[in-house]
N, C-alpha and C. Protein backbone atom coordinates (compact mmCIF):
# COMPACT_ATOMS: atom_id res chain seq x y z
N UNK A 1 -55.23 -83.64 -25.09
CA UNK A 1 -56.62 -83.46 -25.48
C UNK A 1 -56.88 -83.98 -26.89
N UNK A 2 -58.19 -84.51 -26.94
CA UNK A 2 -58.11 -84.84 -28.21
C UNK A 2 -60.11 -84.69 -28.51
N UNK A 3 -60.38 -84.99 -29.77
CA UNK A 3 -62.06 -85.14 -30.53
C UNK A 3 -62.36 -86.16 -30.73
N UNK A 4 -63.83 -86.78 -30.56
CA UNK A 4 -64.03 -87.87 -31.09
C UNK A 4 -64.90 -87.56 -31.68
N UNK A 5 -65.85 -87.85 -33.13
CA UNK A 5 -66.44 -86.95 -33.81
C UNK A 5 -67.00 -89.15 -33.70
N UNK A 6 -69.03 -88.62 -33.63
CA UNK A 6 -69.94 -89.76 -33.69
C UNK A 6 -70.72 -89.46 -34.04
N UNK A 7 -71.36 -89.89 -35.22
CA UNK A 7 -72.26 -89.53 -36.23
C UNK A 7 -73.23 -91.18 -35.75
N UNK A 8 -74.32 -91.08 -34.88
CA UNK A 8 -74.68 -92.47 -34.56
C UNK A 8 -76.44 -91.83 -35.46
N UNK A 9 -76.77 -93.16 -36.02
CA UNK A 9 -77.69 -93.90 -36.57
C UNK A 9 -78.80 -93.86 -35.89
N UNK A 10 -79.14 -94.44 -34.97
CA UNK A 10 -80.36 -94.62 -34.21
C UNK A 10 -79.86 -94.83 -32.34
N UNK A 11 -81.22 -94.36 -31.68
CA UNK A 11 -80.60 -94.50 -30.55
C UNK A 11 -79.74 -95.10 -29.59
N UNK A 12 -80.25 -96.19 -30.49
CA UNK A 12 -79.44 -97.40 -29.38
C UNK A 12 -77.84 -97.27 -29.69
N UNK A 13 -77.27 -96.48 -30.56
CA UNK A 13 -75.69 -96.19 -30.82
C UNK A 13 -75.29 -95.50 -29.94
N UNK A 14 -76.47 -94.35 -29.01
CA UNK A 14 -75.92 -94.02 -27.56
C UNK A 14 -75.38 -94.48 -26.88
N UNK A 15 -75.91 -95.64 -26.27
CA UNK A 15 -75.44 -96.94 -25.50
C UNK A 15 -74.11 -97.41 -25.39
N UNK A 16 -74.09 -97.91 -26.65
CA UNK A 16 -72.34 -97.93 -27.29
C UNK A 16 -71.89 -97.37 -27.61
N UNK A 17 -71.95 -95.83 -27.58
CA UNK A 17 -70.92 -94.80 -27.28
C UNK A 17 -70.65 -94.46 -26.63
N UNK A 18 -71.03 -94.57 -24.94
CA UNK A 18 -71.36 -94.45 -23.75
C UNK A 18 -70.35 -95.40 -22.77
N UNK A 19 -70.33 -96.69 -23.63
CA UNK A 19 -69.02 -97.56 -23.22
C UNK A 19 -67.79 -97.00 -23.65
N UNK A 20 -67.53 -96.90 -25.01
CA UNK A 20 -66.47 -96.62 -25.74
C UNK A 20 -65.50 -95.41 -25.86
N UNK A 21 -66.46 -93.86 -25.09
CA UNK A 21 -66.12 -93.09 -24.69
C UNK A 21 -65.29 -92.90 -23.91
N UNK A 22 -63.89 -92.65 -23.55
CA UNK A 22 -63.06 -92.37 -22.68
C UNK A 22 -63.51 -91.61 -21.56
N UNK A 23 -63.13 -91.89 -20.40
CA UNK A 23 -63.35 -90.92 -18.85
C UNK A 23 -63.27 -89.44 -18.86
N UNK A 24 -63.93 -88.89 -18.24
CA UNK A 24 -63.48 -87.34 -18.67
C UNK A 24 -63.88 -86.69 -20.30
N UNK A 25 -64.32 -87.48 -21.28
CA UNK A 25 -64.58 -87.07 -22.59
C UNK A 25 -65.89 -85.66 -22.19
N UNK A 26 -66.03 -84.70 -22.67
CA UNK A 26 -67.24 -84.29 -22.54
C UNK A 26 -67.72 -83.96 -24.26
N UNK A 27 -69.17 -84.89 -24.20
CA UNK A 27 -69.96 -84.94 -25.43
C UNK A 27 -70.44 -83.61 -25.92
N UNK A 28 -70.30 -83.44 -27.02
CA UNK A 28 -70.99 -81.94 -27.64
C UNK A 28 -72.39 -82.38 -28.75
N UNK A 29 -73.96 -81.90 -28.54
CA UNK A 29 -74.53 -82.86 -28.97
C UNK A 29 -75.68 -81.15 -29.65
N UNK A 30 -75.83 -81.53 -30.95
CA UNK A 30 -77.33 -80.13 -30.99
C UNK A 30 -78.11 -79.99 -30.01
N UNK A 31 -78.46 -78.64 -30.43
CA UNK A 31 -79.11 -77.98 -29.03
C UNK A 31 -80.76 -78.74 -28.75
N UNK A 32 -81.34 -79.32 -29.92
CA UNK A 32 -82.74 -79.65 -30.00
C UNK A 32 -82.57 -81.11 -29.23
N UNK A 33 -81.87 -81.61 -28.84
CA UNK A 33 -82.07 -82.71 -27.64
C UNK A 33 -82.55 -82.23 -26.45
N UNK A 34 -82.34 -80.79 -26.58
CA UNK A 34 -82.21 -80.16 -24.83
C UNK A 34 -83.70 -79.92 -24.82
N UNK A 35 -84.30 -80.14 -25.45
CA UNK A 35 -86.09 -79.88 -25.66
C UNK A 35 -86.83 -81.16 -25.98
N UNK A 36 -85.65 -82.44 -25.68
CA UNK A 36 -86.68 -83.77 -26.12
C UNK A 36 -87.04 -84.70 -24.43
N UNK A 37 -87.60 -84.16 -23.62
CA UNK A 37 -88.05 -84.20 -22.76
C UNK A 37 -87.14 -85.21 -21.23
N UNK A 38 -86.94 -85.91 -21.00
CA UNK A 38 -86.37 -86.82 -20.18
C UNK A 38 -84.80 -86.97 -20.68
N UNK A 39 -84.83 -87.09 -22.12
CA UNK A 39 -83.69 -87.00 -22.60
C UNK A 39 -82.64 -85.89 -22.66
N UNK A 40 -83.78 -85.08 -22.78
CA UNK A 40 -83.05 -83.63 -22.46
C UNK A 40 -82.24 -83.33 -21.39
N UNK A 41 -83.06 -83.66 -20.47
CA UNK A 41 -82.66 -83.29 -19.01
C UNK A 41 -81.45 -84.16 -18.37
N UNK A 42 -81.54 -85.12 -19.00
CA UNK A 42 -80.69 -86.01 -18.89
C UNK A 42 -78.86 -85.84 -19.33
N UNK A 43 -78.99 -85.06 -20.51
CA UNK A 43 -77.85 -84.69 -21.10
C UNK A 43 -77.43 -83.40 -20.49
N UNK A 44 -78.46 -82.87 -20.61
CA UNK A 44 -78.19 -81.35 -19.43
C UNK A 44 -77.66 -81.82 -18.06
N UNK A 45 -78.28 -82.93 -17.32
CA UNK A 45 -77.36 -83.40 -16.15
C UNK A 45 -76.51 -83.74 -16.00
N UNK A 46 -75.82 -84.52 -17.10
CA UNK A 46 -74.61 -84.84 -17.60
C UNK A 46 -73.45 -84.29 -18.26
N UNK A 47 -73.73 -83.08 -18.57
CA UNK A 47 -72.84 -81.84 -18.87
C UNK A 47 -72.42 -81.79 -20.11
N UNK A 48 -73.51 -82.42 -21.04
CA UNK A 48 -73.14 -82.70 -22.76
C UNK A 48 -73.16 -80.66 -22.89
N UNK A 49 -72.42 -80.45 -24.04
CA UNK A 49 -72.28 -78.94 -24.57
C UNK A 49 -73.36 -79.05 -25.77
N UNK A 50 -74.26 -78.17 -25.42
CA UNK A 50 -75.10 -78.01 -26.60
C UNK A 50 -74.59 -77.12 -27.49
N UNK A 51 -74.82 -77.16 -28.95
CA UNK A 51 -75.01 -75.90 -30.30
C UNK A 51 -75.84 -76.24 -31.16
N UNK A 52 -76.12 -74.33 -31.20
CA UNK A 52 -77.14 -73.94 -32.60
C UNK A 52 -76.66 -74.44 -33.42
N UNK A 53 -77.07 -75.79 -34.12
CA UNK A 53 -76.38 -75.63 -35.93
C UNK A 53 -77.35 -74.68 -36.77
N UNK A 54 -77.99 -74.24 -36.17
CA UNK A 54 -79.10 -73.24 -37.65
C UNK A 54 -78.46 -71.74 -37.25
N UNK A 55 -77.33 -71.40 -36.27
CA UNK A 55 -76.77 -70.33 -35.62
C UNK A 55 -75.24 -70.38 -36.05
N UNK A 56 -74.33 -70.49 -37.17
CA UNK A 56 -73.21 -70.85 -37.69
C UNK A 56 -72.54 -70.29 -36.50
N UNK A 57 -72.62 -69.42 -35.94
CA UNK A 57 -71.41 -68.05 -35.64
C UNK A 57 -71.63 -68.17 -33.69
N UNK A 58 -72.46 -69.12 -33.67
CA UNK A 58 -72.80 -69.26 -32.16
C UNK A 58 -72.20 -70.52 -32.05
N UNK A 59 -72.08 -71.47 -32.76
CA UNK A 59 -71.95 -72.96 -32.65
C UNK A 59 -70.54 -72.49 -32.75
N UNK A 60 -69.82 -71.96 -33.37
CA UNK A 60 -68.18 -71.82 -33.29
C UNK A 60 -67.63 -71.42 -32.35
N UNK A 61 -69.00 -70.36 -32.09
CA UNK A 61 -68.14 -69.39 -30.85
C UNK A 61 -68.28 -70.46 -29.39
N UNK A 62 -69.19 -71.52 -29.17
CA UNK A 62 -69.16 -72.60 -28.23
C UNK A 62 -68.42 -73.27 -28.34
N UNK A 63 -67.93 -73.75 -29.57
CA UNK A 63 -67.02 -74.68 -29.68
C UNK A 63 -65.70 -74.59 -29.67
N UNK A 64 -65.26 -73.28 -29.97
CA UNK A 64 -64.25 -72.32 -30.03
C UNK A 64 -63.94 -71.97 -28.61
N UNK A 65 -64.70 -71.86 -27.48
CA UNK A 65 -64.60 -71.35 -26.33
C UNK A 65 -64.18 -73.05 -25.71
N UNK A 66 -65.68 -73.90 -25.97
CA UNK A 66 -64.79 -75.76 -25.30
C UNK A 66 -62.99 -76.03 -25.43
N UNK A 67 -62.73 -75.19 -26.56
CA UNK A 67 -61.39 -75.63 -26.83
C UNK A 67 -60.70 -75.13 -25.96
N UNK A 68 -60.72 -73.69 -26.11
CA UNK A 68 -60.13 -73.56 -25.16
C UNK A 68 -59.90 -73.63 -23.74
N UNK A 69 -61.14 -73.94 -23.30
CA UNK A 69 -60.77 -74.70 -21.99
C UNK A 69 -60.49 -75.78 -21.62
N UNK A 70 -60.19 -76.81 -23.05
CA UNK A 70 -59.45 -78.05 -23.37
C UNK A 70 -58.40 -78.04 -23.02
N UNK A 71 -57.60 -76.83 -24.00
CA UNK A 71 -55.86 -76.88 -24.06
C UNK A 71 -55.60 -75.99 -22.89
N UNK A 72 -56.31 -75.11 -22.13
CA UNK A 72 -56.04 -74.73 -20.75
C UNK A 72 -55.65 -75.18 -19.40
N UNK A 73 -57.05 -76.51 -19.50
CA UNK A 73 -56.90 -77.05 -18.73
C UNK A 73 -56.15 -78.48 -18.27
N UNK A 74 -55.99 -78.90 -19.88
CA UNK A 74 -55.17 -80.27 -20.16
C UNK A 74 -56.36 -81.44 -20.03
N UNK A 75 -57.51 -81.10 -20.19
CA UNK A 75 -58.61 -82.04 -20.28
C UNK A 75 -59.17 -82.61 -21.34
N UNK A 76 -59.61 -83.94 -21.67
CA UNK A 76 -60.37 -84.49 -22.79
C UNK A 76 -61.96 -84.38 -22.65
């Protein structure tokens, strides 16, 4: 298992992260995409992990929980 940490610029860096992303990667993206309409739904269909960043102690505890079903399961 491993992280890929993408700090992209403008949308179109989706695109090409979308290639470059390994199989099986699952994206972790803030929660306020999940409210930007088509796009939202879109990432929600796709099984991106949302977090509160304005929620410190919720965003860990999601991210803290992804892990472990990382090194559980032997998945990227």
């Amino acid at each position: 298992p491993y992280v890929i940490v993408c700090n992209h610029q403008a949308s179109i860096d989706l695109m090409g992260m979308v290639e470059v992303i390994p199989d099986r990667c699952v994206p972790i993206a803030k929660k306020e995409l999940m409210y930007m309409g088509t796009v939202g739904w879109a990432c929600w269909l796709s099984g991106i992990i949302f977090i509160n960043r304005h929620k410190r102690e919720d965003a860990i505890d999601v991210i803290s929980q992804t892990a472990r079903i990382m090194r559980r399961e032997n998945v990227r």
